[in-house]
Protein backbone atom coordinates (compact mmCIF):
# COMPACT_ATOMS: atom_id res chain seq x y z
CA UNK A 1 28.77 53.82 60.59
CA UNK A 2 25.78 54.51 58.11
CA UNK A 3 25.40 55.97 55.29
CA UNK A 4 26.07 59.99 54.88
CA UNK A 5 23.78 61.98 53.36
CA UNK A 6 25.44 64.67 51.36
CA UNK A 7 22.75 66.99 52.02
CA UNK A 8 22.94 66.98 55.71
CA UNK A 9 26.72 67.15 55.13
CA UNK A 10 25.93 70.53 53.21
CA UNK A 11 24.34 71.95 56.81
CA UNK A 12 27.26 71.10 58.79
CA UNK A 13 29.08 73.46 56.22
CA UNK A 14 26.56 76.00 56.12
CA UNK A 15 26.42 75.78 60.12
CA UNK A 16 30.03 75.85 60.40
CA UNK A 17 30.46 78.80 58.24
CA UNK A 18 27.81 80.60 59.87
CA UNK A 19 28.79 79.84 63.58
CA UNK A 20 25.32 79.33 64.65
CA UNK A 21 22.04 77.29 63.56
CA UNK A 22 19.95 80.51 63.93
CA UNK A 23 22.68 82.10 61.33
CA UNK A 24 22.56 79.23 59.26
CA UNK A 25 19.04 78.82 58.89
CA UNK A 26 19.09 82.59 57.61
CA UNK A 27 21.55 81.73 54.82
CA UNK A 28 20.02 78.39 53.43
CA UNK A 29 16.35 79.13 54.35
CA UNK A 30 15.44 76.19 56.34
CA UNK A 31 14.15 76.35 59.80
CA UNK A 32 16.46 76.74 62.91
CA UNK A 33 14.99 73.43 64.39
CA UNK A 34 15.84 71.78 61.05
CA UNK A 35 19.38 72.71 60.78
CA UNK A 36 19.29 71.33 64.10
CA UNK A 37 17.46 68.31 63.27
CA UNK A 38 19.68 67.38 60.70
CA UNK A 39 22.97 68.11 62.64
CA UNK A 40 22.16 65.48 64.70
CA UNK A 41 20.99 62.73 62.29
CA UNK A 42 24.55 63.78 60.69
CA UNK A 43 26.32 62.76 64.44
CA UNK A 44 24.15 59.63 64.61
CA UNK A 45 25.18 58.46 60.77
CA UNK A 46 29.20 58.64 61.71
CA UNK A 47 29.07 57.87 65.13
CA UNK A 48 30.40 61.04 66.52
CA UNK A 49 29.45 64.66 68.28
CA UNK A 50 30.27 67.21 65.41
CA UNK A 51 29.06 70.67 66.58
CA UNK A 52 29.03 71.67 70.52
CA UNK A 53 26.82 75.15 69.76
CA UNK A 54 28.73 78.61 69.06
CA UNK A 55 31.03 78.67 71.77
CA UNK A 56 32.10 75.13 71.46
CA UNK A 57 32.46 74.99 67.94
CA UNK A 58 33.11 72.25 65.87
CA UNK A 59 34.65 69.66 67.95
CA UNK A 60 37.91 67.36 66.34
CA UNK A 61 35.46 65.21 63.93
CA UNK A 62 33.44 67.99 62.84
CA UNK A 63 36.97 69.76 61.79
CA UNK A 64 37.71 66.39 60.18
CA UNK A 65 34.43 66.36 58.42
CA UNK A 66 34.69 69.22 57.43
CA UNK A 67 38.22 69.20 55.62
CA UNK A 68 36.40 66.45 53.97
CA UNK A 69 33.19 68.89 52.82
CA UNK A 70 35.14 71.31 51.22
CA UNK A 71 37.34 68.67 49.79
CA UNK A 72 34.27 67.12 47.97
CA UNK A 73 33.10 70.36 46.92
CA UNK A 74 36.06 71.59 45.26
CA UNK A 75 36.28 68.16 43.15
CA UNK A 76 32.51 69.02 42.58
CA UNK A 77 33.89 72.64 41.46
CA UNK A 78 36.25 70.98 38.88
CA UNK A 79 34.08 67.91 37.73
CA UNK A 80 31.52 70.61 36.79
CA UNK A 81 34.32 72.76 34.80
CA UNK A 82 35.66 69.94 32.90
CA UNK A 83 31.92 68.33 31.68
CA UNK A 84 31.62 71.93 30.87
CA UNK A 85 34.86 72.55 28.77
CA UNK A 86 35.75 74.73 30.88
CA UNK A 87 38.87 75.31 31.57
CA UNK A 88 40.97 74.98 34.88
CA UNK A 89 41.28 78.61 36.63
CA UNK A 90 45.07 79.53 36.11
CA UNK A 91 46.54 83.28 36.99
CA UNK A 92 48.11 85.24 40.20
CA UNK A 93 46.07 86.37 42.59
CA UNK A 94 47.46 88.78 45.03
CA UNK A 95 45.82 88.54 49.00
CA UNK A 96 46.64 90.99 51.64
CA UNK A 97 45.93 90.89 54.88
CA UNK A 98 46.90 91.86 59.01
CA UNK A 99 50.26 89.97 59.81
CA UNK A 100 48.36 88.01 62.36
CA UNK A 101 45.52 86.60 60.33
CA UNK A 102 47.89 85.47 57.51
CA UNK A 103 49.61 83.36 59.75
CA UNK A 104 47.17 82.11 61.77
CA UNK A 105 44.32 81.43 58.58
CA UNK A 106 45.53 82.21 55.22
CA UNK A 107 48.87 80.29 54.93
CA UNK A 108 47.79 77.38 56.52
CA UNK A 109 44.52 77.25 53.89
CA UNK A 110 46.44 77.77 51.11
CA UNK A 111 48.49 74.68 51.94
CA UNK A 112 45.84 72.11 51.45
CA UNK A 113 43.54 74.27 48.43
CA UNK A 114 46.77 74.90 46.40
CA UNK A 115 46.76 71.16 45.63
CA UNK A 116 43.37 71.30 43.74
CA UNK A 117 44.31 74.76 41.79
CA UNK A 118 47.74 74.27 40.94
CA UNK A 119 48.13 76.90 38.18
CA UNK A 120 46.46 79.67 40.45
CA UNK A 121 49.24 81.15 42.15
CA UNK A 122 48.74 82.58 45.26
CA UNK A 123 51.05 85.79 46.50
CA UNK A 124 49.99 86.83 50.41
CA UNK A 125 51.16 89.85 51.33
CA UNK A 126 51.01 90.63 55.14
CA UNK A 127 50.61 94.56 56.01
CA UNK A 128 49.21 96.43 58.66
CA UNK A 129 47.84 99.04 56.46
CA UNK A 130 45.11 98.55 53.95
CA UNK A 131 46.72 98.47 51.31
CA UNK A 132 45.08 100.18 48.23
CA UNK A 133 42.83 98.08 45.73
CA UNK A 134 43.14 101.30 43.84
CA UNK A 135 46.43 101.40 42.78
CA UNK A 136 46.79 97.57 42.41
CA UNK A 137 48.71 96.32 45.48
CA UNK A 138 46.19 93.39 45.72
CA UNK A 139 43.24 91.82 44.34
CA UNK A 140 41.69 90.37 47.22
CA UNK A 141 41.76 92.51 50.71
CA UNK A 142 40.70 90.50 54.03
CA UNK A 143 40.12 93.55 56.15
CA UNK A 144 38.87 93.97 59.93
CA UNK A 145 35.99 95.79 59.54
CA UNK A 146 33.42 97.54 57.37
CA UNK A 147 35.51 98.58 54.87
CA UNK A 148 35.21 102.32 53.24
CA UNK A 149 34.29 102.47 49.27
CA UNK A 150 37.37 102.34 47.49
CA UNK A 151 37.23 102.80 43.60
CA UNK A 152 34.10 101.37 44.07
CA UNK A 153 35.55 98.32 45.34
CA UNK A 154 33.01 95.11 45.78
CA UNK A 155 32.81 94.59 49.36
CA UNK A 156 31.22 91.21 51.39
CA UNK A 157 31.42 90.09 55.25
CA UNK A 158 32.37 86.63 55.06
CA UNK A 159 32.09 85.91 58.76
CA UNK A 160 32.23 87.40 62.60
CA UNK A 161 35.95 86.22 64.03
CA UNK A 162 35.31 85.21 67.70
CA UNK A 163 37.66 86.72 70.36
CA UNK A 164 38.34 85.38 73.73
CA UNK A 165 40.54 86.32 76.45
CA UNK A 166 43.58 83.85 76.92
CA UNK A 167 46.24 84.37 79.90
CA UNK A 168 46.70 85.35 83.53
CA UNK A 169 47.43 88.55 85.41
CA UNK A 170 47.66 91.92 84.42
CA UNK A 171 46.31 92.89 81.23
CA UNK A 172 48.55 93.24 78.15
CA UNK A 173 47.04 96.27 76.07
CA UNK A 174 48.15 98.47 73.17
CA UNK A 175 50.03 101.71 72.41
CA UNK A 176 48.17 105.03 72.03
CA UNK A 177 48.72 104.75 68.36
CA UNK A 178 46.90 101.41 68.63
CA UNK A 179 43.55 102.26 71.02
CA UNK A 180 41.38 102.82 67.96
CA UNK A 181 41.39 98.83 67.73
CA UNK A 182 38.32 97.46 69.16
CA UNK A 183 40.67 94.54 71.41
CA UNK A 184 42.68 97.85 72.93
CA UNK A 185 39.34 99.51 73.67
CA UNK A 186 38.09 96.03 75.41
CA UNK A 187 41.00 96.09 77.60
CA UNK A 188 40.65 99.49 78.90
CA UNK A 189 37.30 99.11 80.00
CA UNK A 190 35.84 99.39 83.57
CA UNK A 191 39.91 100.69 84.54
CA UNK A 192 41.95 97.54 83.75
CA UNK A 193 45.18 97.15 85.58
CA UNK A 194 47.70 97.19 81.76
CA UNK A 195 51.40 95.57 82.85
CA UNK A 196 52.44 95.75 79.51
CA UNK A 197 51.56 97.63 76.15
CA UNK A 198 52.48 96.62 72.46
CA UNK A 199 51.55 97.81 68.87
CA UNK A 200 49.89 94.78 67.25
CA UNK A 201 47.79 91.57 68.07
CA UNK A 202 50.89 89.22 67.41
CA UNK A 203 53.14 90.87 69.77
CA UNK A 204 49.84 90.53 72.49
CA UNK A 205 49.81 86.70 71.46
CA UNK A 206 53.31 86.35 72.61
CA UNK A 207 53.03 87.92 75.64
CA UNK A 208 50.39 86.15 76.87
CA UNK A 209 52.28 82.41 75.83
CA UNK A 210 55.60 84.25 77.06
CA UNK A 211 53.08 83.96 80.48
CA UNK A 212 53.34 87.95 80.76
CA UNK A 213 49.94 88.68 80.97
CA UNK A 214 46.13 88.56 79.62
CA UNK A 215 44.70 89.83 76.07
CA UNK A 216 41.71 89.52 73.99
CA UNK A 217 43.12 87.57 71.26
CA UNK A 218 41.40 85.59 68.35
CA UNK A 219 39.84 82.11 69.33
CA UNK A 220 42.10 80.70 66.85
CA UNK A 221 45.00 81.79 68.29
CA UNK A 222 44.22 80.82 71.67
CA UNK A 223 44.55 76.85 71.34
CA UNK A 224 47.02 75.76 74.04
CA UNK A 225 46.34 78.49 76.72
CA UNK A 226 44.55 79.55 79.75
CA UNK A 227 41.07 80.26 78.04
CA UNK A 228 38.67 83.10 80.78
CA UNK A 229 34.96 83.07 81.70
CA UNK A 230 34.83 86.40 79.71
CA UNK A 231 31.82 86.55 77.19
CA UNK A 232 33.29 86.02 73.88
CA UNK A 233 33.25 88.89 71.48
CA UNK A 234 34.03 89.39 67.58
CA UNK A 235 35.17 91.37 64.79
CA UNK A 236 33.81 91.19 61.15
CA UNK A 237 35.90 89.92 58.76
CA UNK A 238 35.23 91.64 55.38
CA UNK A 239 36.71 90.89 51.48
CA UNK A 240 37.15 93.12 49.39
CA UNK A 241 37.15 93.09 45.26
CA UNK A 242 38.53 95.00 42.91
CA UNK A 243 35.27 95.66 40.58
CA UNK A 244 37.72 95.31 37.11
CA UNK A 245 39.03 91.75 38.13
CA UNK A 246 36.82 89.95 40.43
CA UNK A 247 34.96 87.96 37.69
CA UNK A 248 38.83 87.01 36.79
CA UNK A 249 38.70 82.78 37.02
CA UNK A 250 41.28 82.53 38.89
CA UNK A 251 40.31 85.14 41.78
CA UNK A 252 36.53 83.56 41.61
CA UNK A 253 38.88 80.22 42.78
CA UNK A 254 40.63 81.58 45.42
CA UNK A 255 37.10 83.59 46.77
CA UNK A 256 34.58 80.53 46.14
CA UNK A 257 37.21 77.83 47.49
CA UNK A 258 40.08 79.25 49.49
CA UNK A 259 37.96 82.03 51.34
CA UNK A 260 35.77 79.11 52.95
CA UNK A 261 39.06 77.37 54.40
CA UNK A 262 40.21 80.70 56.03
CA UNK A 263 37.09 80.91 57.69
CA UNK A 264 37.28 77.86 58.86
CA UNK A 265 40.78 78.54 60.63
CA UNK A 266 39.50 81.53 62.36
CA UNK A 267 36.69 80.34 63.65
CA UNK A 268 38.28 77.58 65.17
């Protein structure tokens, strides 16, 4: 294997993150046929295929390689803070979130980032409603969706999360309560045969490995089943600040360092 250069190592990240080269070349500047340029000298220098293109994702040694990335840049993060005098971010930092994407994304980032940050303590609360910023039931909000202005919350899309369709047979849809969600509204188009109707994506992610049916579910909840030829589609993933407490140290931590890992998970 030769030698890694750390700055080609940063475009992987940026790539990754981005889910594209054409989306990643917007966000660092450099041309698309640099980005992929670089990629590739990357693949040569370890020995391995690290990106199959935006469907494919990063294969098993670009996850790998990344894990590694954001490892190195969060002992980066803290070298910086301690030749600084910094101090070490230290608080609690309250994250809410759908049921599905905290178990899927958030739990198993915080695993491996809590390590780094051990006196930033994480609570993860797991709601279908969106909870209010307002009135201090979180400080961080990962919502599906543009979010509306909320005590003039600070709001950012950190990525698009890819949905495929996973299963066999009829499809498994949603309630009435539930067919404002863009997945429920995929299912019923062109007059889709529905076997079987539930009120949230988790419930449609055990139907379909239960083997009762099809459902547009997030790619990274679809590892281990019967993947279609369906185009895949997305939802925007959006966080959202309280304005009074997101220059807090310890919420800055969980946004600059934990947010990356999440995106990571959902993107496969």
């Amino acid at each position: 294997m030769q030698g890694l250069g750390w700055d080609d190592m940063r475009i992987l990240h940026a790539v990754a993150r981005a889910g594209s080269f054409a989306k990643a070349a917007e966000v660092t500047g450099q041309h698309e046929t640099t980005i992929a340029r670089r990629i590739r000298r990357l693949e040569r220098s370890s020995g391995h295929v690290l990106w199959r293109g935006p469907e494919g994702g990063l294969t098993e040694e670009g996850r790998l390689m990344l894990a590694h990335i954001d490892a190195m840049q969060a002992e980066a993060a803290n070298a910086a803070r301690a030749l600084s005098g910094e101090s070490a971010p230290a608080g609690a930092v309250r994250i809410t979130a759908v049921p599905w994407l905290v178990d899927a994304a958030l739990l198993p980032s915080v695993g491996s980032w809590q390590a780094a940050v051990p006196n930033v303590r994480i609570s993860v609360i797991a709601d279908h409603a969106n909870l209010s910023l307002r009135h201090g039931d979180a400080d961080i909000a990962l919502r599906l969706g543009r979010p509306d202005t909320e005590c003039e919350a600070i709001a950012r899309k950190l990525c698009d999360v890819p949905f495929v369709v996973a299963g066999q047979g009829d499809w498994v849809g949603y309630v009435p309560d539930m067919e404002h969600l863009p997945q429920a509204q995929w299912t019923e188009e062109g007059g889709a045969v529905v076997g079987l109707r539930v009120s949230d994506l988790n419930s449609a992610h055990a139907a379909v490995r239960l083997g009762l049916g099809r459902a547009w579910l997030p790619l990274c909840l679809a590892g281990g089943l019967a993947v279609g030829t369906d185009a895949t589609r997305s939802r925007p993933l959006w966080c959202v600040l309280h304005p009074r407490g997101r220059h807090a140290p310890a919420v800055r931590a969980v946004v600059d360092d934990l947010l990356p890992l999440v995106i990571q998970h959902l993107q496969g």
